[in-house]
C-alpha atoms as a PDB file:
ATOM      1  CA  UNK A   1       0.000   0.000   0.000  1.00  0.00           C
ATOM      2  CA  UNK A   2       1.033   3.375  -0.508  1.00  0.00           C
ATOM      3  CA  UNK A   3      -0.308   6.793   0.726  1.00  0.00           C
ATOM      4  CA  UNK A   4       0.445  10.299   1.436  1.00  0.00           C
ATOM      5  CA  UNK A   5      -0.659  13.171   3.980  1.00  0.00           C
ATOM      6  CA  UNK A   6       0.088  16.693   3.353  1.00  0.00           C
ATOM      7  CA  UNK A   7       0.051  19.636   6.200  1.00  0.00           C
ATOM      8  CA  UNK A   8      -2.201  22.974   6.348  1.00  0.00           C
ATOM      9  CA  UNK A   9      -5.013  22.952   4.131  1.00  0.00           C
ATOM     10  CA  UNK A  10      -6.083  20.183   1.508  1.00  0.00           C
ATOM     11  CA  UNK A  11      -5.690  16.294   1.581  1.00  0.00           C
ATOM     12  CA  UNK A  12      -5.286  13.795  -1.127  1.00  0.00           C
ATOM     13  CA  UNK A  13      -4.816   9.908   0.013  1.00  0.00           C
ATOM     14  CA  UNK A  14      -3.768   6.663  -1.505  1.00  0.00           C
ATOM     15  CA  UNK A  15      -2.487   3.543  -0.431  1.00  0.00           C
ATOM     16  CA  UNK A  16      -0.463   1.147  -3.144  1.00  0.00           C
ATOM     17  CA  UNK A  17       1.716  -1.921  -3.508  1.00  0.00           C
ATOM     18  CA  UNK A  18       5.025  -2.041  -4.888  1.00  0.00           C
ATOM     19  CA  UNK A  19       6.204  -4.989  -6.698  1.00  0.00           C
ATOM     20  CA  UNK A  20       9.033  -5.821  -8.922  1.00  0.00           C
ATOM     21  CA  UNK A  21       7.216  -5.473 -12.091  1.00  0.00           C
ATOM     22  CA  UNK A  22       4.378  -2.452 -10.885  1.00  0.00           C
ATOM     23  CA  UNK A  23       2.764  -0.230  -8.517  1.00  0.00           C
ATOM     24  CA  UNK A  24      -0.710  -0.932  -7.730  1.00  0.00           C
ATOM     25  CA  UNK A  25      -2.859   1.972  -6.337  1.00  0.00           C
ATOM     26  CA  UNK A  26      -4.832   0.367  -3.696  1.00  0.00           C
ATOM     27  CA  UNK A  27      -6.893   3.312  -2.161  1.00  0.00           C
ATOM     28  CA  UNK A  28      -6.631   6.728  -3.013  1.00  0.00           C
ATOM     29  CA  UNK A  29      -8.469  10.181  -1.908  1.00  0.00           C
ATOM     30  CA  UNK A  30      -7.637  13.950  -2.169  1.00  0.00           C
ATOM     31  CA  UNK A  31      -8.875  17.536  -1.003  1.00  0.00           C
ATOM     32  CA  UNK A  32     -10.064  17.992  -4.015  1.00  0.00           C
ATOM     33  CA  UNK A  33     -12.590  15.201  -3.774  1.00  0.00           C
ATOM     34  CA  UNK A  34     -14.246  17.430  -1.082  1.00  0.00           C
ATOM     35  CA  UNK A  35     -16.005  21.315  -0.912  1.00  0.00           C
ATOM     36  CA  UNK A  36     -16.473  20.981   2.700  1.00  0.00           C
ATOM     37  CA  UNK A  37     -14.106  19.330   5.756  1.00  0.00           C
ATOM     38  CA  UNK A  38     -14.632  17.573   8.229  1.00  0.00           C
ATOM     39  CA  UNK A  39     -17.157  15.367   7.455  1.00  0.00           C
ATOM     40  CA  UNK A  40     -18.163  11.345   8.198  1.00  0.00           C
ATOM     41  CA  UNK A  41     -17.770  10.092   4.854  1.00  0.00           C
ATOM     42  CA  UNK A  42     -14.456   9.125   2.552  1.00  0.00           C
ATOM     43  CA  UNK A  43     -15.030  10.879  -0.821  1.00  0.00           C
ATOM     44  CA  UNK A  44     -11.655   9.011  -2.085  1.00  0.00           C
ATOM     45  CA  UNK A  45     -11.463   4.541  -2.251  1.00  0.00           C
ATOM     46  CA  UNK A  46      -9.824   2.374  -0.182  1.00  0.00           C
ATOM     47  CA  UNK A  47     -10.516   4.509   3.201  1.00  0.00           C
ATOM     48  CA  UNK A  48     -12.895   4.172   5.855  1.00  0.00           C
ATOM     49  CA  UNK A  49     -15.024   6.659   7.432  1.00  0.00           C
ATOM     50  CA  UNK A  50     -13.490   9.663   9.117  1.00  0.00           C
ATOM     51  CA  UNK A  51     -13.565   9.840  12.556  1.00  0.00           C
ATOM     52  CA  UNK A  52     -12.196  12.881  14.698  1.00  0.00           C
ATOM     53  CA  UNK A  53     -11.433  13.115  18.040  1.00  0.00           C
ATOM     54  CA  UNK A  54     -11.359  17.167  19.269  1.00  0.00           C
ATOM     55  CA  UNK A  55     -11.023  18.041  22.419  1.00  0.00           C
ATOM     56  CA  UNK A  56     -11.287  21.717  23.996  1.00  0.00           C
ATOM     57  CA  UNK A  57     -10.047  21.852  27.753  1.00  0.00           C
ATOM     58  CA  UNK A  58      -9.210  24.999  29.584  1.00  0.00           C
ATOM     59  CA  UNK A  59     -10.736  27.352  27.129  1.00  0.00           C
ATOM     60  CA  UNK A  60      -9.058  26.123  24.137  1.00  0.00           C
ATOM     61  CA  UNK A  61     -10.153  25.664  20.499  1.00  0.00           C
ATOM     62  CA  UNK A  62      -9.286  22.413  18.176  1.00  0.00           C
ATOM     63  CA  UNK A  63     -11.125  21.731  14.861  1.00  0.00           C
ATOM     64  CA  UNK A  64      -9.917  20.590  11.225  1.00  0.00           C
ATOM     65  CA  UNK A  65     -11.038  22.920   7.735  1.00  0.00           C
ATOM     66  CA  UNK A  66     -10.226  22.642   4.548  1.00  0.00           C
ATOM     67  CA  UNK A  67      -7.826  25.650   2.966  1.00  0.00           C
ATOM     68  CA  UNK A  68      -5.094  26.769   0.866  1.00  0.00           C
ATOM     69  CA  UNK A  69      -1.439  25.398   2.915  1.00  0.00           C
ATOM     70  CA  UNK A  70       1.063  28.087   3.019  1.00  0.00           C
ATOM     71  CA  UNK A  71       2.517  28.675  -0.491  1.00  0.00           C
ATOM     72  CA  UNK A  72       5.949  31.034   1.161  1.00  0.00           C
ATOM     73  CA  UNK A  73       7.882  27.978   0.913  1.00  0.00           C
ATOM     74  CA  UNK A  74       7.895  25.324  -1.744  1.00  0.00           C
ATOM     75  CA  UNK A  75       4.282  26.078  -3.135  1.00  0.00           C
ATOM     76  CA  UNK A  76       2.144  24.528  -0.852  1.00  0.00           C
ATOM     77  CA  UNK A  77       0.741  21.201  -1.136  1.00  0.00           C
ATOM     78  CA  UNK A  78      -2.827  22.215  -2.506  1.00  0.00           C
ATOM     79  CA  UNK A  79      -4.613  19.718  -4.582  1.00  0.00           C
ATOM     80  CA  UNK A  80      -6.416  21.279  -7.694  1.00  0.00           C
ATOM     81  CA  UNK A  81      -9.642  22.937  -6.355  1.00  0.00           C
ATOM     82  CA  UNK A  82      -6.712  24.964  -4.301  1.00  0.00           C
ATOM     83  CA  UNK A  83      -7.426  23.432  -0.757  1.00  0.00           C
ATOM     84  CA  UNK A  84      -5.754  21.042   1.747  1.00  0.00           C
ATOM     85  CA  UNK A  85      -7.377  19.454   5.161  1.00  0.00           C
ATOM     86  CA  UNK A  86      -6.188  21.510   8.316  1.00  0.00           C
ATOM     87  CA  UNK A  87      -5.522  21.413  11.495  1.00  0.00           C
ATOM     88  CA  UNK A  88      -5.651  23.676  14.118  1.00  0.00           C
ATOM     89  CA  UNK A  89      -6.053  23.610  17.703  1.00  0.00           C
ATOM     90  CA  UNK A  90      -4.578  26.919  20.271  1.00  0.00           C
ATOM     91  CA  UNK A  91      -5.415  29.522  23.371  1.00  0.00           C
ATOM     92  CA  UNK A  92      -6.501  26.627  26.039  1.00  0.00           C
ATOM     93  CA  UNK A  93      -4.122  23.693  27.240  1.00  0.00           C
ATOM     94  CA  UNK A  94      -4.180  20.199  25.683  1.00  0.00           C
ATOM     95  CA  UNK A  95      -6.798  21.723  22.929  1.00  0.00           C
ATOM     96  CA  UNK A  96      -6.282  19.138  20.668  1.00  0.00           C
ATOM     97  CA  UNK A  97      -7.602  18.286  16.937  1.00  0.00           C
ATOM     98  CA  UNK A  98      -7.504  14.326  15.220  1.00  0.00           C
ATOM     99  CA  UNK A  99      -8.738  12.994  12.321  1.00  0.00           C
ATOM    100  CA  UNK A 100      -8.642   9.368  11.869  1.00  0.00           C
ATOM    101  CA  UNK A 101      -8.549   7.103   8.593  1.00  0.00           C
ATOM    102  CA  UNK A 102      -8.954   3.391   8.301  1.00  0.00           C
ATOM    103  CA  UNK A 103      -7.428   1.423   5.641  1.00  0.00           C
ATOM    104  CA  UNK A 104     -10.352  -0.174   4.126  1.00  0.00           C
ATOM    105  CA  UNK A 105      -7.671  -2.929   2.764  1.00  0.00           C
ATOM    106  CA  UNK A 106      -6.422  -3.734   6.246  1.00  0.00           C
ATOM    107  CA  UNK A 107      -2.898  -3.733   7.634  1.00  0.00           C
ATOM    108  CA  UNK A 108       0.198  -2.759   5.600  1.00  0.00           C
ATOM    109  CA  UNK A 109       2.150  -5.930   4.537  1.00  0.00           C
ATOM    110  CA  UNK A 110       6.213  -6.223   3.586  1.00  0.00           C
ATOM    111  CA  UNK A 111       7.123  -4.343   0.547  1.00  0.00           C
ATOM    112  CA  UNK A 112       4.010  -1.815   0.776  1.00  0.00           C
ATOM    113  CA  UNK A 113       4.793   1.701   1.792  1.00  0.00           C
ATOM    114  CA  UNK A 114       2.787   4.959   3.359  1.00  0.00           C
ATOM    115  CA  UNK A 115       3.858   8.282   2.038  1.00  0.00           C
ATOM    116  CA  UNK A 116       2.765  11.439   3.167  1.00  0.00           C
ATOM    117  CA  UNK A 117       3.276  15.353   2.771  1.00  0.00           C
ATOM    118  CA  UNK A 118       2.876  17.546   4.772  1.00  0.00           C
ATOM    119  CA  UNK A 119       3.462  21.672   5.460  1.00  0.00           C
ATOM    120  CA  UNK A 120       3.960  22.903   9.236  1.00  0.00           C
ATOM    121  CA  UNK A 121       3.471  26.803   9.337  1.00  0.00           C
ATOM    122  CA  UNK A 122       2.779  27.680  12.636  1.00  0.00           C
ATOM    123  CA  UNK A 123       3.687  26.366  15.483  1.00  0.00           C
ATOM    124  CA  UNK A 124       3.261  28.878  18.628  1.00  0.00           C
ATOM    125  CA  UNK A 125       4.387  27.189  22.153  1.00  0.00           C
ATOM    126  CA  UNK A 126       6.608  25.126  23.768  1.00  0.00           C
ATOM    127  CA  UNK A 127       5.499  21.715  24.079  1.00  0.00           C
ATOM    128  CA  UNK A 128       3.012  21.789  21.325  1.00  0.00           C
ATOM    129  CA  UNK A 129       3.113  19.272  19.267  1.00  0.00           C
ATOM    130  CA  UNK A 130       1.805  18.568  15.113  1.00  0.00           C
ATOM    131  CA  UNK A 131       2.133  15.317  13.032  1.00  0.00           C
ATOM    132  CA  UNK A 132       0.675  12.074  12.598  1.00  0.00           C
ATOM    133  CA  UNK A 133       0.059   7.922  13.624  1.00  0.00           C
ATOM    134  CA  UNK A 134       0.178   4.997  12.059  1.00  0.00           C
ATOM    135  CA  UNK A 135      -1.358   2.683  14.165  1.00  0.00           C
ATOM    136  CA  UNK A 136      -2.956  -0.836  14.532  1.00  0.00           C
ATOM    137  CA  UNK A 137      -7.069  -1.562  14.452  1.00  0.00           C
ATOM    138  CA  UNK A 138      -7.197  -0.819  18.002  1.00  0.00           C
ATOM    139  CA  UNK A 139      -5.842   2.740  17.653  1.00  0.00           C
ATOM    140  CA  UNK A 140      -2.583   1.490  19.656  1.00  0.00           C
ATOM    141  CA  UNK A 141       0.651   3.504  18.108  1.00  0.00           C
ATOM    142  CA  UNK A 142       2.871   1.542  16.331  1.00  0.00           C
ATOM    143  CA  UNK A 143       4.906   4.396  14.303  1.00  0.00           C
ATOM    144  CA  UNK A 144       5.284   8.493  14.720  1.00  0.00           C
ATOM    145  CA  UNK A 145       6.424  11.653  13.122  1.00  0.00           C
ATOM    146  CA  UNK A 146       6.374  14.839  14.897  1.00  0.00           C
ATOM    147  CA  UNK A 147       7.493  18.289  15.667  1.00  0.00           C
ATOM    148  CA  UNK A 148       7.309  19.790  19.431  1.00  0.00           C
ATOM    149  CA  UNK A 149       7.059  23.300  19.684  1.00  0.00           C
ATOM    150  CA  UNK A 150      10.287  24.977  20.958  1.00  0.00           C
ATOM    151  CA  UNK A 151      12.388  22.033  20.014  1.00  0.00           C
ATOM    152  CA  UNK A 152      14.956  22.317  17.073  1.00  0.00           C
ATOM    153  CA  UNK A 153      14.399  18.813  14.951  1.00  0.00           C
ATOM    154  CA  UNK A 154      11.436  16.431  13.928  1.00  0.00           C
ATOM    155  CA  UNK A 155      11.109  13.543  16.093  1.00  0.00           C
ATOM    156  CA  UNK A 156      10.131   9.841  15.335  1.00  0.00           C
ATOM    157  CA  UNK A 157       8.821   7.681  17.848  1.00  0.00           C
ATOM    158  CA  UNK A 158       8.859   3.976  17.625  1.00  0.00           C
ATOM    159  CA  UNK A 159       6.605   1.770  19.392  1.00  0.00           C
ATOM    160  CA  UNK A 160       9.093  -1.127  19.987  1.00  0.00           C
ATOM    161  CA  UNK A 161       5.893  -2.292  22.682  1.00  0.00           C
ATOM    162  CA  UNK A 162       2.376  -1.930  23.244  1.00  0.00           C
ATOM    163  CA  UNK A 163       3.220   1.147  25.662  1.00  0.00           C
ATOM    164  CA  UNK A 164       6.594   1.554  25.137  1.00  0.00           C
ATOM    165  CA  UNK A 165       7.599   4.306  22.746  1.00  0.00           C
ATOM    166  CA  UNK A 166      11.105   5.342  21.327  1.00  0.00           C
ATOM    167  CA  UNK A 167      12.054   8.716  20.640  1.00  0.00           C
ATOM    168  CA  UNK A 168      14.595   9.476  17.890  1.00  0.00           C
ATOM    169  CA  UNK A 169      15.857  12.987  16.431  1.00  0.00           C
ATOM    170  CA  UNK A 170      15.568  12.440  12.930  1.00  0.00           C
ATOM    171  CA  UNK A 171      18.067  14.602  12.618  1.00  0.00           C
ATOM    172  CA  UNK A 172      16.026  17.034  10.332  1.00  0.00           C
ATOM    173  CA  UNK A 173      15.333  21.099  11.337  1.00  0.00           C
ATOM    174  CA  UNK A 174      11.399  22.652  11.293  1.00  0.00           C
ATOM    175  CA  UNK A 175      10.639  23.944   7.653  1.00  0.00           C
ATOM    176  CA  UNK A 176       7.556  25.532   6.526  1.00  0.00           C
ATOM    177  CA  UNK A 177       8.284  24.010   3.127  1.00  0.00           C
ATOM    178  CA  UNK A 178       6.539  20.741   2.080  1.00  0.00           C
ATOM    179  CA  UNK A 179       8.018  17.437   2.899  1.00  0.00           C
ATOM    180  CA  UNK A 180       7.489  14.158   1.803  1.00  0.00           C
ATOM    181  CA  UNK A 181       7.212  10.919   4.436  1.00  0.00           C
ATOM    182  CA  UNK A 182       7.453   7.891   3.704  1.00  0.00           C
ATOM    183  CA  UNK A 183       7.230   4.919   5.629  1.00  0.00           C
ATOM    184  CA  UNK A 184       7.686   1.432   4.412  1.00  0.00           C
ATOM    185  CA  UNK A 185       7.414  -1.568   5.729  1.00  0.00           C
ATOM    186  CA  UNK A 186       9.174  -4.413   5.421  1.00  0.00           C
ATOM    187  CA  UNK A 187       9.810  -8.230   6.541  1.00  0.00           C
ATOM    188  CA  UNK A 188       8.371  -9.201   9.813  1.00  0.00           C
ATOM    189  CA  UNK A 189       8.940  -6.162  11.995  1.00  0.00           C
ATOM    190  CA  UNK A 190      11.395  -4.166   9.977  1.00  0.00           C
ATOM    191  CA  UNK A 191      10.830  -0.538   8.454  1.00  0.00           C
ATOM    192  CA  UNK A 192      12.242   2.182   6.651  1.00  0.00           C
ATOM    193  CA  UNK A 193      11.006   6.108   6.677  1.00  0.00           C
ATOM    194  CA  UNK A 194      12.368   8.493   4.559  1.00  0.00           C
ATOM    195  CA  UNK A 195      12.257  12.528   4.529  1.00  0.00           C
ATOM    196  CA  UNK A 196      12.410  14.492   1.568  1.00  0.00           C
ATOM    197  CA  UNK A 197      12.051  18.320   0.960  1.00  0.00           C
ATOM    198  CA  UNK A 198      10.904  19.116  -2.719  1.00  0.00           C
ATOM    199  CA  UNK A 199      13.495  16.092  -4.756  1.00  0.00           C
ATOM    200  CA  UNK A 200      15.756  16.606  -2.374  1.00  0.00           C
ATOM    201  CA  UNK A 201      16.525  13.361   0.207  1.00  0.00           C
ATOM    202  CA  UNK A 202      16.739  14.939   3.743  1.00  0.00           C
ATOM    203  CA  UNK A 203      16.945  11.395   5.711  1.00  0.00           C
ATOM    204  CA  UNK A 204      16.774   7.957   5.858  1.00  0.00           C
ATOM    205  CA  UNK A 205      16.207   5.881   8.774  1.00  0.00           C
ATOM    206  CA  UNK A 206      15.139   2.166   9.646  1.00  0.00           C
ATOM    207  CA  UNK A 207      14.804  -0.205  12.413  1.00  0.00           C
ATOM    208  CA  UNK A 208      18.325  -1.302  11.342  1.00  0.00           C
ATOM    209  CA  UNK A 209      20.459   1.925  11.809  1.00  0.00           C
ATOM    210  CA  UNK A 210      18.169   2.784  14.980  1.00  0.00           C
ATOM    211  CA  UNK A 211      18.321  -0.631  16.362  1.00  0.00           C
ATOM    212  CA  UNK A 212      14.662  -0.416  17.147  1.00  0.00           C
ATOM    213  CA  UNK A 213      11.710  -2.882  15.653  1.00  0.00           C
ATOM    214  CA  UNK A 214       8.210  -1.954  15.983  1.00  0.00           C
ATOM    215  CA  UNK A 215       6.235  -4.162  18.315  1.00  0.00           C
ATOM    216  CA  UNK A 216       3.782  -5.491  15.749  1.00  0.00           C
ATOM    217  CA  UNK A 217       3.218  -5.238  11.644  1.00  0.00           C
ATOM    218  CA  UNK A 218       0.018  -4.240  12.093  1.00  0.00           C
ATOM    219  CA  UNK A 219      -0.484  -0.572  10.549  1.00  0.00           C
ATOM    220  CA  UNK A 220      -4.018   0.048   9.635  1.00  0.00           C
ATOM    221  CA  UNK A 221      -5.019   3.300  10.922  1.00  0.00           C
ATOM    222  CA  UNK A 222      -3.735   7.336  10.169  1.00  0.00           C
ATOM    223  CA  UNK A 223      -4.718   9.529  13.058  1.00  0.00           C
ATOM    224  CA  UNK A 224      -3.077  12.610  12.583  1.00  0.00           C
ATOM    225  CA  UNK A 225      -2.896  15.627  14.981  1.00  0.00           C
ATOM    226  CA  UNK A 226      -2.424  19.279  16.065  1.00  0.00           C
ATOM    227  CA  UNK A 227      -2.056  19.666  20.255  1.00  0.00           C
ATOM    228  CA  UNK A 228      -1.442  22.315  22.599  1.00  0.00           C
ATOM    229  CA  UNK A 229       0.890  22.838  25.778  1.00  0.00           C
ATOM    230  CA  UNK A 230       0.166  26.438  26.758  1.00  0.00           C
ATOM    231  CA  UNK A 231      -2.577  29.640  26.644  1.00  0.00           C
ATOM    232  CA  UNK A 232      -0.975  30.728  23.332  1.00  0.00           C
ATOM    233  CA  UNK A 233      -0.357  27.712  20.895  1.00  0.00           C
ATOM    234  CA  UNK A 234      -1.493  27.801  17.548  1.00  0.00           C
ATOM    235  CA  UNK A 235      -0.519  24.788  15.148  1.00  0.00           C
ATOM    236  CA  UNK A 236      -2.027  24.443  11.409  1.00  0.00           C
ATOM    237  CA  UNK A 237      -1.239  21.618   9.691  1.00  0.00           C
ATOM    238  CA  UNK A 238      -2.564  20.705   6.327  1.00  0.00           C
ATOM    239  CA  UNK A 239      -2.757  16.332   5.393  1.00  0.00           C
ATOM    240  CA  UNK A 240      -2.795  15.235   2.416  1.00  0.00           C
ATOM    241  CA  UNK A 241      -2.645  11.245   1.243  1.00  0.00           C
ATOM    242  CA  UNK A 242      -1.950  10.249  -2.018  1.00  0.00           C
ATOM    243  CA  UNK A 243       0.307   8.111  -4.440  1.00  0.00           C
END
């Protein structure tokens, strides 16, 4: 399977398996499929219902829209009708703002890969905290990619057990230009994510250079995220999935 997930303002999904021979687009869905955001239903193939999870403690605000991603850097990452799904969640603490897609085909298998974009903008507090999950049927976290408000790098945590997460500087500095993410997975419990910024590769790494295998091959959920730590975070990210 293959997919992607773009930050700040329109989406466009996929998933897709890579053989020797072919790639075969498996499920696929983009902002462009859509004039309004958030709603229940997949306008795309091969996804499940959307399902969000927004909470508003302390005062604080948390919701997803659809909208052009910030075109300073790199473009943006707008499909053709010009929008992207956002996120955005600020002012109260732990405001935060999830949407969450099922692959309709069931878990990623060896060989299949998950790629995503996405386009960070603003990110207003320390401890804050935008990206996305790929996680099992259960919604248990199996793979992350992140950046924390005040920190330098993006992060990657892997889940090497059912609550035991790793963290690991990817070694790559906050940009408001698009990246690309892909993760793919391979035999057993192996995997291998990649970072790229326009053509350029920014990153490789895999459970073999980190030493760390994730706990089970069972990927078969994206939830991705915007959170607050503090009275004055703002984070907009725009998803986007495609092949």
């Amino acid at each position: 399977m293959k997919a992607k997930l773009s930050a700040m303002a329109a989406v466009v999904a996929a998933l897709a398996s890579m053989s020797a021979c072919a790639q075969v687009t498996n499920a696929i869905d983009s902002a462009n499929n859509y004039s309004s955001w958030p709603q229940a239903g997949n306008n795309g193939t091969g996804f499940g219902n959307w399902s969000y999870n927004n909470t508003q403690p302390n005062g604080g605000f948390s919701g997803e829209f659809l909208g052009s991603s910030y075109t300073g850097n790199g473009g943006g990452l707008n499909s053709a009708n010009g929008n992207a799904f956002g996120f955005y969640a600020n002012s109260g603490t732990f405001a935060e703002a999830q949407a969450i897609a099922p692959f309709s085909a069931g878990a990623l298998t060896a060989n299949q890969t998950f790629s995503v974009q996405m386009q960070n903008h603003f990110i207003g507090d320390t401890g804050g905290q935008i990206g996305f999950n790929l996680q099992n049927s259960s919604g248990n976290n199996i793979f992350q990619f992140y950046f924390n408000g005040g920190a330098s790098d993006y992060y990657i945590n892997v889940w090497t057990g059912i609550a035991a997460g790793i963290q690991i500087d990817a070694g790559v500095g906050y940009t408001s230009s698009p990246l690309t993410l892909d993760y793919s997975q391979g035999s057993g419990n192996s995997w291998a994510f990649s970072i790229l910024e326009g053509n350029t590769l920014l990153a490789t790494l895999t459970s073999a250079s980190t030493g760390d295998s994730i706990w089970q091959n069972g990927i078969s959920k994206l939830t991705s995220s915007a959170s607050t730590a503090g009275t004055r975070a703002i984070r907009t990210t725009m998803l986007s999935l495609t092949i």
